[in-house]
Protein backbone atom coordinates (compact mmCIF):
# COMPACT_ATOMS: atom_id res chain seq x y z
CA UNK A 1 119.73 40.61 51.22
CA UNK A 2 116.75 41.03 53.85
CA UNK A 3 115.33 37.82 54.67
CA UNK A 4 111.80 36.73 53.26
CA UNK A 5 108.61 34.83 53.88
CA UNK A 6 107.52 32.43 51.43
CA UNK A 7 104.72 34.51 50.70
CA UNK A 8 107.82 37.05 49.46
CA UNK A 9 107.25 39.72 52.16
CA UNK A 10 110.39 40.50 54.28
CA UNK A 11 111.39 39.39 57.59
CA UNK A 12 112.08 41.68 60.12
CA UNK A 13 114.80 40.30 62.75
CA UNK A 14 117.68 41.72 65.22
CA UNK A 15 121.04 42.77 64.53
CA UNK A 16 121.44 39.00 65.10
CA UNK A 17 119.00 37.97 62.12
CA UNK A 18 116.45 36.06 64.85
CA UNK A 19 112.95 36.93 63.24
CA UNK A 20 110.83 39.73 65.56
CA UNK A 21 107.12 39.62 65.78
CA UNK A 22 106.61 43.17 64.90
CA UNK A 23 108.97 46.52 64.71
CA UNK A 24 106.75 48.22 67.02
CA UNK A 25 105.55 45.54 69.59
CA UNK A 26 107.35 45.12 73.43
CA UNK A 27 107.47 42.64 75.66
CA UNK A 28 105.15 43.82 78.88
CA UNK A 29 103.08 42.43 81.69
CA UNK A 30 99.90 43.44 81.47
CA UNK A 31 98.00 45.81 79.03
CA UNK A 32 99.75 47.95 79.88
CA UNK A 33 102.10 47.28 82.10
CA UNK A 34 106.13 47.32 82.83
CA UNK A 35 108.50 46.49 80.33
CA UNK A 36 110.28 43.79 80.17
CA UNK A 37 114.44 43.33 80.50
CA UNK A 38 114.34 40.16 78.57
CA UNK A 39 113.00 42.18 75.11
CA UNK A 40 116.18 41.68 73.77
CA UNK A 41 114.73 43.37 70.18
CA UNK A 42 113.36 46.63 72.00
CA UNK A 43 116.56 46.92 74.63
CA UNK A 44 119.18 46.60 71.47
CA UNK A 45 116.82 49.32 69.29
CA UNK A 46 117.16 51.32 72.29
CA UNK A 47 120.99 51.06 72.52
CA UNK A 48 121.93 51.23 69.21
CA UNK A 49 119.64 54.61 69.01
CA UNK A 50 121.56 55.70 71.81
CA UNK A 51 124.91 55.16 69.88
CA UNK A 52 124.00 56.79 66.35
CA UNK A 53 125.37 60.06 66.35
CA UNK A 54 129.45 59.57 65.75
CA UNK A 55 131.49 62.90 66.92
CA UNK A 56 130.87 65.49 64.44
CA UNK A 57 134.11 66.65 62.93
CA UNK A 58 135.94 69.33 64.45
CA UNK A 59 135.97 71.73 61.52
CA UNK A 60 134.08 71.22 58.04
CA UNK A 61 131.34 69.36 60.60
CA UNK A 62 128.61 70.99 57.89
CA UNK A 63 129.21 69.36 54.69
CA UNK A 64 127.69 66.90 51.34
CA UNK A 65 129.05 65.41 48.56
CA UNK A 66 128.53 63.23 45.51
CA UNK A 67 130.43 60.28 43.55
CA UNK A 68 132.03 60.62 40.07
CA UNK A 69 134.93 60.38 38.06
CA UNK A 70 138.56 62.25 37.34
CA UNK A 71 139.61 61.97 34.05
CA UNK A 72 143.21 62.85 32.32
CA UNK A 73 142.86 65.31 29.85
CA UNK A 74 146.60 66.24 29.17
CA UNK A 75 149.66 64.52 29.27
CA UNK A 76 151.86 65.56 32.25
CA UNK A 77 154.38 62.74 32.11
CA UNK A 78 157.10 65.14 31.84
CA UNK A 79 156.16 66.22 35.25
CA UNK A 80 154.88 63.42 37.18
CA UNK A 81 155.14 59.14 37.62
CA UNK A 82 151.89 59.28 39.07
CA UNK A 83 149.91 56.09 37.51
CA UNK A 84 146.34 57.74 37.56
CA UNK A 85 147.84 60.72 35.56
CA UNK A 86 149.73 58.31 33.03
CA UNK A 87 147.71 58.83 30.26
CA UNK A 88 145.19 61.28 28.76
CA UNK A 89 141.90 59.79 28.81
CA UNK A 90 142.53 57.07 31.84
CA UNK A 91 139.44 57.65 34.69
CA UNK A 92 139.82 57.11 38.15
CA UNK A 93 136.53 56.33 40.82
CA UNK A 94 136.13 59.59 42.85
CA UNK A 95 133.88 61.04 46.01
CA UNK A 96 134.33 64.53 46.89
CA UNK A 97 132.77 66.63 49.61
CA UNK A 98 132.22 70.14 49.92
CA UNK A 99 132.13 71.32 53.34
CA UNK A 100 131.68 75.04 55.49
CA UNK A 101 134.81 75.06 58.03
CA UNK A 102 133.20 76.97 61.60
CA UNK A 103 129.53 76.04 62.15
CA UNK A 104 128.18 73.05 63.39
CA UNK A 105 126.44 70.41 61.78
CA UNK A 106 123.28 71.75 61.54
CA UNK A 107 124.33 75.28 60.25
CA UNK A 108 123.41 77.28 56.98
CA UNK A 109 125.36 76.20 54.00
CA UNK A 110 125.32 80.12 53.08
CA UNK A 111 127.62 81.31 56.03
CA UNK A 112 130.27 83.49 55.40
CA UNK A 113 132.79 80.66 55.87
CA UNK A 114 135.93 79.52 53.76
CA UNK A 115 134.60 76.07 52.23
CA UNK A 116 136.03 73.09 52.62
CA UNK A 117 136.71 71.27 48.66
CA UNK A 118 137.49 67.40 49.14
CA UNK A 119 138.42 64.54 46.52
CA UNK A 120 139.07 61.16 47.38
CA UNK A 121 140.79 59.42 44.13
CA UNK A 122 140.84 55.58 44.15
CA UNK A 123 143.80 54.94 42.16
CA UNK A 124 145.29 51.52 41.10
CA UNK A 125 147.74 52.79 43.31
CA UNK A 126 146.15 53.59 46.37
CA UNK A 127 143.92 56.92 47.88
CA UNK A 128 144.99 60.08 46.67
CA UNK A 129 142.95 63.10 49.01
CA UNK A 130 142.96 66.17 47.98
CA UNK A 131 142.25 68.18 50.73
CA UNK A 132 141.36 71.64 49.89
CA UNK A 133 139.66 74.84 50.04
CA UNK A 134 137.86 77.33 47.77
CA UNK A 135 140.39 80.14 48.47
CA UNK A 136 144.43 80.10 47.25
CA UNK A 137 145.71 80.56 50.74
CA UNK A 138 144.40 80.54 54.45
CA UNK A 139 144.61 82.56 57.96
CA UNK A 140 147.97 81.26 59.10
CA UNK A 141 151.16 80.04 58.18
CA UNK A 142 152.54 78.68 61.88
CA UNK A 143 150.34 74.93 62.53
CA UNK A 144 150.16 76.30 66.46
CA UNK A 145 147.77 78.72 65.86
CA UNK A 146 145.42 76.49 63.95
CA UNK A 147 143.15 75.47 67.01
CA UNK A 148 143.19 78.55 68.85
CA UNK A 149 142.06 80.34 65.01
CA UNK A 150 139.22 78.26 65.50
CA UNK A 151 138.39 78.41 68.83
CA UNK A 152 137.46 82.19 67.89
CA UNK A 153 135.05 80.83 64.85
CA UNK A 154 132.99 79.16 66.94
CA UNK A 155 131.26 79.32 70.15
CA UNK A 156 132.80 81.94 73.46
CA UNK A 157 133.34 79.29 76.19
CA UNK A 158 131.47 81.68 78.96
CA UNK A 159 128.00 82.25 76.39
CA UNK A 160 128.16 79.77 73.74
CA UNK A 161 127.45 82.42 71.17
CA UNK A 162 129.29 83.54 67.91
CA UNK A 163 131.73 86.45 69.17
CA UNK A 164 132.67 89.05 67.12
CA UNK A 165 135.05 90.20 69.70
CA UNK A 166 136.99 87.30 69.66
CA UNK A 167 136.39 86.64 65.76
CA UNK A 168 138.43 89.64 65.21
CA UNK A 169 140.78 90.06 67.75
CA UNK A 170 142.65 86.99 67.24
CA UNK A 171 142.33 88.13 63.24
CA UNK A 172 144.07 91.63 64.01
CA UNK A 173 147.09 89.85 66.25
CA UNK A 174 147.94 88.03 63.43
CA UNK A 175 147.99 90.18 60.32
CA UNK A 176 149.56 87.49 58.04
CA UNK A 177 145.53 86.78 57.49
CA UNK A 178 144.85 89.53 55.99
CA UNK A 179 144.94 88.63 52.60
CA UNK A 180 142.51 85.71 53.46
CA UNK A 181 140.13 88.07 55.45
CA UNK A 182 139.62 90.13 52.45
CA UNK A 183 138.57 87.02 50.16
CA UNK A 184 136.39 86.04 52.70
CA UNK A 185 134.23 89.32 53.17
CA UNK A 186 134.14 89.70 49.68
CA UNK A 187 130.90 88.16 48.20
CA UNK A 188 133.15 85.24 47.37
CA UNK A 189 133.02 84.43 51.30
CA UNK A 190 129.42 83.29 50.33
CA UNK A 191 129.41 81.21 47.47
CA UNK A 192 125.62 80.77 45.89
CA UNK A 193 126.20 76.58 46.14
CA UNK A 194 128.97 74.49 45.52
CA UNK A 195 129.27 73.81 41.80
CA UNK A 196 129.98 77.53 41.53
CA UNK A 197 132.92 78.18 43.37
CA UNK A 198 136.74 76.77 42.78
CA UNK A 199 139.11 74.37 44.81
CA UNK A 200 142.46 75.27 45.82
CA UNK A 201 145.07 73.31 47.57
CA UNK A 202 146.66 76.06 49.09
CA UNK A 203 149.37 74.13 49.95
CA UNK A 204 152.69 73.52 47.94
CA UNK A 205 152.70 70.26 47.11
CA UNK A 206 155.77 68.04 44.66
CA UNK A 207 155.53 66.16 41.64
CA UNK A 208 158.21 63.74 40.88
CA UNK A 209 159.55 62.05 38.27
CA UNK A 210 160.72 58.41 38.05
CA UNK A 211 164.24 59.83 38.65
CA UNK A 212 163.58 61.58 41.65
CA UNK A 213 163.67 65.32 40.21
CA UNK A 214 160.86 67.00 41.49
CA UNK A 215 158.81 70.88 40.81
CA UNK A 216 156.82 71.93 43.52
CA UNK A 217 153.31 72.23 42.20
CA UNK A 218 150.07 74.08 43.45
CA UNK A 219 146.68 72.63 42.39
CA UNK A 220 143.53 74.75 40.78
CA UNK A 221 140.24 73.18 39.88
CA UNK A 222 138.07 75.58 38.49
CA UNK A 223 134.37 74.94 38.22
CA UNK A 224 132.94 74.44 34.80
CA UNK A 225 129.74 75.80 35.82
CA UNK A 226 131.40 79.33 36.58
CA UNK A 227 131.34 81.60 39.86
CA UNK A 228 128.38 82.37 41.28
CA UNK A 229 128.15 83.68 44.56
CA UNK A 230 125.08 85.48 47.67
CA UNK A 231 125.70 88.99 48.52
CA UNK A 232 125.54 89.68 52.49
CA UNK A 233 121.43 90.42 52.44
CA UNK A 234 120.84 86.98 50.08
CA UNK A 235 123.24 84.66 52.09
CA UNK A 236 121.80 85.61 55.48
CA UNK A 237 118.18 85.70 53.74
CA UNK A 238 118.93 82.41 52.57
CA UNK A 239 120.05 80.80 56.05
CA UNK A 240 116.43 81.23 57.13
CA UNK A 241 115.13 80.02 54.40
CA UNK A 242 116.32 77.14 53.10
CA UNK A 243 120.29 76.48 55.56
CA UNK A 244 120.63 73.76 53.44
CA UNK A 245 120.32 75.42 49.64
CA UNK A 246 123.93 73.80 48.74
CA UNK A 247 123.25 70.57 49.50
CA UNK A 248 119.91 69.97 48.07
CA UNK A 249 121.70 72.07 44.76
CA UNK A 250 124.36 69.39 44.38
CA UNK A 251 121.57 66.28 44.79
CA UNK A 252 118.85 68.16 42.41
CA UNK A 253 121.34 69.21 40.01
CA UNK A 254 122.92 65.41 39.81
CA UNK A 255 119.27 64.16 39.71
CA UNK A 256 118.57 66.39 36.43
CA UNK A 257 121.21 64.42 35.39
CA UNK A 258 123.36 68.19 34.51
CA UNK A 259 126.08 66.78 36.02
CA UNK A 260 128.47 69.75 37.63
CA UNK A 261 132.39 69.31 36.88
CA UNK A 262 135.50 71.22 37.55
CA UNK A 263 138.71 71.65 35.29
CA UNK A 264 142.10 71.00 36.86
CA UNK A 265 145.33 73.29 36.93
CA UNK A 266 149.00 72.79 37.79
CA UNK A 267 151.48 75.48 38.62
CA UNK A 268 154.71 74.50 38.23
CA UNK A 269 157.86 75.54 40.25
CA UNK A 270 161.35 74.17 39.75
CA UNK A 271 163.52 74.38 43.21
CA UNK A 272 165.19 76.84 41.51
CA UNK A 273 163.10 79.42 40.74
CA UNK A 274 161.11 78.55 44.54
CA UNK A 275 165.28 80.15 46.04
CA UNK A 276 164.56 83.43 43.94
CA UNK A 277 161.23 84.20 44.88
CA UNK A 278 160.58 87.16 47.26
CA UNK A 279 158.49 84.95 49.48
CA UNK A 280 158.72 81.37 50.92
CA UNK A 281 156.96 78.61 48.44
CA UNK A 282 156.05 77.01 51.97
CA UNK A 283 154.04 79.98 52.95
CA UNK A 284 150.46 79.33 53.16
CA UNK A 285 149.36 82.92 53.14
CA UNK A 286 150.76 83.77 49.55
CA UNK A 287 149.45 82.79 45.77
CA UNK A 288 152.04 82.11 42.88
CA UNK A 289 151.82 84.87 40.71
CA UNK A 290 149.94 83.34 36.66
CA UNK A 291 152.19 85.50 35.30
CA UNK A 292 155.30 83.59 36.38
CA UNK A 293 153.72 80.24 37.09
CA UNK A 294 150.78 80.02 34.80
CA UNK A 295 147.75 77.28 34.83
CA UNK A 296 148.82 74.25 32.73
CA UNK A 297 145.89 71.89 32.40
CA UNK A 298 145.84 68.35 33.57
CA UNK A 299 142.50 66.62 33.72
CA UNK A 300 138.32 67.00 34.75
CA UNK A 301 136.15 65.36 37.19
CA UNK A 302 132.95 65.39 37.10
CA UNK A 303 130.13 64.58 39.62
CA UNK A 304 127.17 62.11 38.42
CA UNK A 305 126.15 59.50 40.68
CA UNK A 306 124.15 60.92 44.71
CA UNK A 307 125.26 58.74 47.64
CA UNK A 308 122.33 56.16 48.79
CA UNK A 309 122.88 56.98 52.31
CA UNK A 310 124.46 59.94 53.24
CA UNK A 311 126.11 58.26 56.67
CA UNK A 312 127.55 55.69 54.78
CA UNK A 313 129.06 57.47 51.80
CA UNK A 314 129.40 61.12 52.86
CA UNK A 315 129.26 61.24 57.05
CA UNK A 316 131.76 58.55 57.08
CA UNK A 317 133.59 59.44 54.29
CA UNK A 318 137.69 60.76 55.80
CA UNK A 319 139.83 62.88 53.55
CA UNK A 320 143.48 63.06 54.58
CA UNK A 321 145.94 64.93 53.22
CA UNK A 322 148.70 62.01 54.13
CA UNK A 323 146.82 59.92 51.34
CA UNK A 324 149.19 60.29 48.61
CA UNK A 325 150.31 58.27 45.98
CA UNK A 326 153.67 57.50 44.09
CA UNK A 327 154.69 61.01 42.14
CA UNK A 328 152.68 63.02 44.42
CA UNK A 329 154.72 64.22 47.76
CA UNK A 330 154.33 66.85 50.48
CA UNK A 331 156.39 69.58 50.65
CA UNK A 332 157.92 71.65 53.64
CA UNK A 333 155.39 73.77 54.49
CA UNK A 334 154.79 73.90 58.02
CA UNK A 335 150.47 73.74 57.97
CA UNK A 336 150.70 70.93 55.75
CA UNK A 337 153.32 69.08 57.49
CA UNK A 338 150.55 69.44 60.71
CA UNK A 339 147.65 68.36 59.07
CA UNK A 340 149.49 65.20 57.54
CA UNK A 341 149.34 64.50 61.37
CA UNK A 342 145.79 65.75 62.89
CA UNK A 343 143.50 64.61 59.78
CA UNK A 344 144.24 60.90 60.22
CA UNK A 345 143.98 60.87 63.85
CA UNK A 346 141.00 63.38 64.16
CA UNK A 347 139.46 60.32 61.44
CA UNK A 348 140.65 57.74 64.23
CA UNK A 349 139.15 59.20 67.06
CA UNK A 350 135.53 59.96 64.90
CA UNK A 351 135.63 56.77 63.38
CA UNK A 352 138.03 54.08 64.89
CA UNK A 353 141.33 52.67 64.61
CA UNK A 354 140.01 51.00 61.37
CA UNK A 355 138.11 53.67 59.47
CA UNK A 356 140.06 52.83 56.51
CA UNK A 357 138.18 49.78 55.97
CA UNK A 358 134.63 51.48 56.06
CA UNK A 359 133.21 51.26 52.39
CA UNK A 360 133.34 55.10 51.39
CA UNK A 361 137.49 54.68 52.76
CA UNK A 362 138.42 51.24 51.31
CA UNK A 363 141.22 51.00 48.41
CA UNK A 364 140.32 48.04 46.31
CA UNK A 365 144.35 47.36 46.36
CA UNK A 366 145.21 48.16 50.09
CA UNK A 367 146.93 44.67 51.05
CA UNK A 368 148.36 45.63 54.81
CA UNK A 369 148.87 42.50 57.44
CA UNK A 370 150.67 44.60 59.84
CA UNK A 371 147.63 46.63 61.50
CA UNK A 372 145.64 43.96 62.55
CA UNK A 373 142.77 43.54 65.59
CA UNK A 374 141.52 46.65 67.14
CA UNK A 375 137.81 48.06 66.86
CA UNK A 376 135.54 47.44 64.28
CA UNK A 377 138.02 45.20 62.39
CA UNK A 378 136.64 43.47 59.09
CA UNK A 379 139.67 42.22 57.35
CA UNK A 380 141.89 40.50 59.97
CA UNK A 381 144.12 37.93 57.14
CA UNK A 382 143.13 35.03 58.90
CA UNK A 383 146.28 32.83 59.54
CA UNK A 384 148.43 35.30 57.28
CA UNK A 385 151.32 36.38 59.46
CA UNK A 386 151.54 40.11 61.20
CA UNK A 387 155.34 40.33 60.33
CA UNK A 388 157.34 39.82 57.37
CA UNK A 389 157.82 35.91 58.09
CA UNK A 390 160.05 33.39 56.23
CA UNK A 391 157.97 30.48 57.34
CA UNK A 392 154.56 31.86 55.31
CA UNK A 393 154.54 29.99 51.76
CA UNK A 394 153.29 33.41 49.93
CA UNK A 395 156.78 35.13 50.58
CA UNK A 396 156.35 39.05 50.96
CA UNK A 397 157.74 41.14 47.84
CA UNK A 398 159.07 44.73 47.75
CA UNK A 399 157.16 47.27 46.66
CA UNK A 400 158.58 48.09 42.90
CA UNK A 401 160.27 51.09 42.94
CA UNK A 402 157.92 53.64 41.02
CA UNK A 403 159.93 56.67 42.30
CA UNK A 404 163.05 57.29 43.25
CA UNK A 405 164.33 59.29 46.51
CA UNK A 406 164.27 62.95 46.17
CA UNK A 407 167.98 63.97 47.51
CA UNK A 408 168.99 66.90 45.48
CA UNK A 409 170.67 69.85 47.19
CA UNK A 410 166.71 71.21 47.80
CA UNK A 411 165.78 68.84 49.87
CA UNK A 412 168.66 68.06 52.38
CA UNK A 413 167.35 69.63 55.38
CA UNK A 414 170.53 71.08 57.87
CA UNK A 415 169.32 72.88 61.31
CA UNK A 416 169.16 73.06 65.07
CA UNK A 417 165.98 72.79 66.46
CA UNK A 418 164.45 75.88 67.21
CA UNK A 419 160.78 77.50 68.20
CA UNK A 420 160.31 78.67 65.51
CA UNK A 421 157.50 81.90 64.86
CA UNK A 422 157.26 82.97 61.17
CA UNK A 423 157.31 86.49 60.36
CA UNK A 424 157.64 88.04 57.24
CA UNK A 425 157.54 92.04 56.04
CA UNK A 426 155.89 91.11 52.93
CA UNK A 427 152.42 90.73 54.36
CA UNK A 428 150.98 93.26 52.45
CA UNK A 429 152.08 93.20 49.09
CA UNK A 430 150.05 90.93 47.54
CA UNK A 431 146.91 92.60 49.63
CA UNK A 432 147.14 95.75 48.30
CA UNK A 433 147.16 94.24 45.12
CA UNK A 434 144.07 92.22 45.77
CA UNK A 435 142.50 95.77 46.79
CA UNK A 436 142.93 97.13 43.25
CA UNK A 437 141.51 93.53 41.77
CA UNK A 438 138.45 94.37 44.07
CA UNK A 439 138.02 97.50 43.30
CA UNK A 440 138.31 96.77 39.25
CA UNK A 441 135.53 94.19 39.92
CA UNK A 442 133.53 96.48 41.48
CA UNK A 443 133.73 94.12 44.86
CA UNK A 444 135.34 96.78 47.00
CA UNK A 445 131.98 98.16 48.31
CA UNK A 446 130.57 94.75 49.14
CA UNK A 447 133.94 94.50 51.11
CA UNK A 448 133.27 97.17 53.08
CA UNK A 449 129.61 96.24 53.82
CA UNK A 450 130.90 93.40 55.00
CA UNK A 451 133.29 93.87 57.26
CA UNK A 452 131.44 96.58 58.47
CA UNK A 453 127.92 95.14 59.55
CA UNK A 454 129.84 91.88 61.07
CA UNK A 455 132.45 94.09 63.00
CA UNK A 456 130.13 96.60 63.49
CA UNK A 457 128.87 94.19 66.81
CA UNK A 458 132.33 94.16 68.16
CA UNK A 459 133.79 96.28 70.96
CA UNK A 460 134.63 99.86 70.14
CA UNK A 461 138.58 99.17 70.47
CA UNK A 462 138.24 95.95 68.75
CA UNK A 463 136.64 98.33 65.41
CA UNK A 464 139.49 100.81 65.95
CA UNK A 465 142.28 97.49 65.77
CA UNK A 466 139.87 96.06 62.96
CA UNK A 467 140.37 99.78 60.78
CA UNK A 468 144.19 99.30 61.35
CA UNK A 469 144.29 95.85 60.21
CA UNK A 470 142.73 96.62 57.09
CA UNK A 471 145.16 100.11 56.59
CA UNK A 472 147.78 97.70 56.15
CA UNK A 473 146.36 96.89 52.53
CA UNK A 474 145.33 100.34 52.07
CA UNK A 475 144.50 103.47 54.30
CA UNK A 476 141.82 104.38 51.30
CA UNK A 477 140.41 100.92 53.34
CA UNK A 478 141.10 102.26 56.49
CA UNK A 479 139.36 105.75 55.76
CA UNK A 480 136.15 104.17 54.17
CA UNK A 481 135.81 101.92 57.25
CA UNK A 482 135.82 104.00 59.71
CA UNK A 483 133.04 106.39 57.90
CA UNK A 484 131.06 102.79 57.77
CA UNK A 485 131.49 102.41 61.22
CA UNK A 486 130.27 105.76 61.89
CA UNK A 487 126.84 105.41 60.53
């Protein structure tokens, strides 16, 4: 509550509450005349102004986001002890963010950019993030590439400028991106605004049972709303006129009260059928054929409330992929097993030691006495001891056991430790197959526009490696590049 006069007007003060004169008044000799040091009010606004801007995130800097609520819509007890998904019609609190991965924070929202599809789930259990994207799969498989990948979406070191060179040379070393690379210059690279376009978690996940017995899982949300998505000439039209079209879409759209929602999808994999497959279930590059694993529906969220401040509830808002709760478990694959790692401490280093206790990041039920002190701390227990202590009259309790420990055959892991570099001959498969999708869809010719008018910039030798990249899916691809690059 702001403080008030007893005539009811409020009462400006200091971060300290002591009352100032006026919000625009400093402390001088003379009319005018130096400043004064002792202006404690002025030399504070100063400082504080000085410290506003956190570190914009490293990737997904660009981004907005809205409040809502996830809501069960079918009962997936048979494949799951997850509370939140324990009955068909139980809600759970939600704040997603949608986000594009390489530009800064000030960049268009209609970039040609894999998007960045967030949900943070306050559970009676704890945060559940899900951490995803608006494609099935991504650029790599092997977690060391990840920063060097985007290194070459952003800025070259020696001009500061977008590269093409770079873009697509690191693209061509690494073919295993193909299949990404081809979703992305399709028009679906640009999506019109985020309510139209789908969230993926890429990433093989596991659902287990009270028992232990687990099915590796891969998540689809699918907007309600349907796709909608900017050619090349609109998005790029659009980034001068209006760079930030998706985010005053979502916060119009919410304020018309049409609130936007997305359906949710499980695929299903027993460890079983994950030995047979012609590809590794841990490969980030591949989708699950719907034939073999099709969607099984699980639940809806829908968006409905804007944040008040967008700092507070969307700036400061940190989606990791280690927030899981009991029934919901990572799996082996290699990118997620990184980013369980570098999203909490990326969040650390943005927002401090204790960005878990920042509003947007709380959990209503987090009770944790061991992390104590450190920056910004605003729950230190008081006297409540920082160990597990026999003396404190509130004893400590176990956890109940909600799940038991996976340790089937599946997932007893037996190996020296190697450097490891995954390869795999069956790069191509599944892009050739995307080729024929395109051109069904009649997307194969905005493909081609594409890639040609951003490659187009790029070194000569760089086009030639870019043709070859692409022959790999098709040399009908191949052919009707290098005629685009001719003209």
């Amino acid at each position: 509550m702001s403080p008030t006069k007893p005539d009811g007007k409020t009462v400006f003060t200091n971060a300290s509450g002591c009352p100032i004169f006026s919000p625009y008044a400093s402390q001088q000799i003379g009319t005018p005349g130096p400043l004064l040091l002792q202006d404690n009010y002025m030399i504070e606004l100063l400082a504080h102004f000085d410290r506003e801007r956190i570190p914009e995130r490293v990737v997904h800097a660009k981004g907005h986001g809205a409040f809502g609520e996830f809501e069960v819509t079918h009962d997936v007890t048979d494949l799951t002890c997850a509370d939140f998904l324990s009955s068909v019609g139980k809600k759970t609190p939600i704040v997603s963010r949608f986000s594009t991965v390489g530009g800064e924070s000030g960049s268009a929202d209609s970039a040609r950019d894999p998007r960045g599809f967030s949900v943070k789930l306050y559970t009676d259990e704890g945060i559940l993030d899900w951490v995803y994207n608006n494609t099935p799969i991504f650029f790599i498989r092997n977690p060391a590439k990840f920063p060097t990948f985007i290194h070459t979406q952003k800025r070259n070191p020696q001009t500061h400028l977008k590269d093409p060179n770079m873009f697509w040379d690191f693209l061509v070393q690494n073919p295993e991106s193909l299949h990404q690379v081809m979703i992305l210059f399709s028009d679906r690279g640009t999506p019109k605004a985020s309510r139209f376009m789908h969230g993926f978690s890429g990433h093989t996940y596991k659902w287990v049972k009270k028992d232990g017995t687990f099915n590796y899982v891969q998540i689809h949300c699918l907007t309600d709303q349907g796709i909608k998505n900017w050619n090349n000439e609109e998005s790029t039209s659009e980034a001068g006129t209006n760079p930030d079209y998706a985010m005053q879409d979502l916060f119009d759209t919410i304020e018309r009260k049409e609130f936007p929602s997305w359906t949710c999808y499980v695929q299903v994999m027993s460890p079983e059928q994950a030995e047979k497959l012609d590809f590794s279930v841990f490969d980030l590059t591949k989708t699950w054929p719907h034939k073999d694993f099709p969607l099984r529906p699980f639940g809806k969220f829908t968006l409905n409330r804007n944040p008040t401040n967008y700092f507070q509830d969307i700036e400061q808002a940190a989606f990791s992929p280690n927030n899981m709760v009991p029934g919901w478990e990572p799996s082996a694959d290699p990118v997620l097993q990184s980013r369980l790692f570098s999203y909490p401490d990326t969040q650390r280093h943005r927002l401090g030691a204790n960005y878990q206790q920042i509003p947007v990041n709380r959990c209503p039920v987090a009770h944790a006495p061991f992390q104590r002190d450190g920056p910004m701390q605003m729950n230190n227990l008081g006297e409540e001891p920082n160990y597990p202590s026999s003396f404190w009259p509130l004893k400590y309790s176990q956890q109940p056991a909600n799940v038991g420990i996976a340790a089937t055959k599946h997932e007893q892991w037996v190996g020296t430790a190697s450097a490891f570099h995954w390869s795999d001959d069956g790069d191509y498969r599944q892009c050739t197959a995307f080729w024929e999708v395109l051109k069904k869809t009649g997307q194969d010719k905005a493909l081609i526009h594409n890639i040609a008018g951003h490659a187009g910039a790029a070194k000569p030798e760089v086009r030639h490696a870019v043709v070859e990249y692409f022959s790999k899916a098709s040399p009908e691809i191949g052919e009707l590049l290098t005629r685009a690059f001719e003209q």
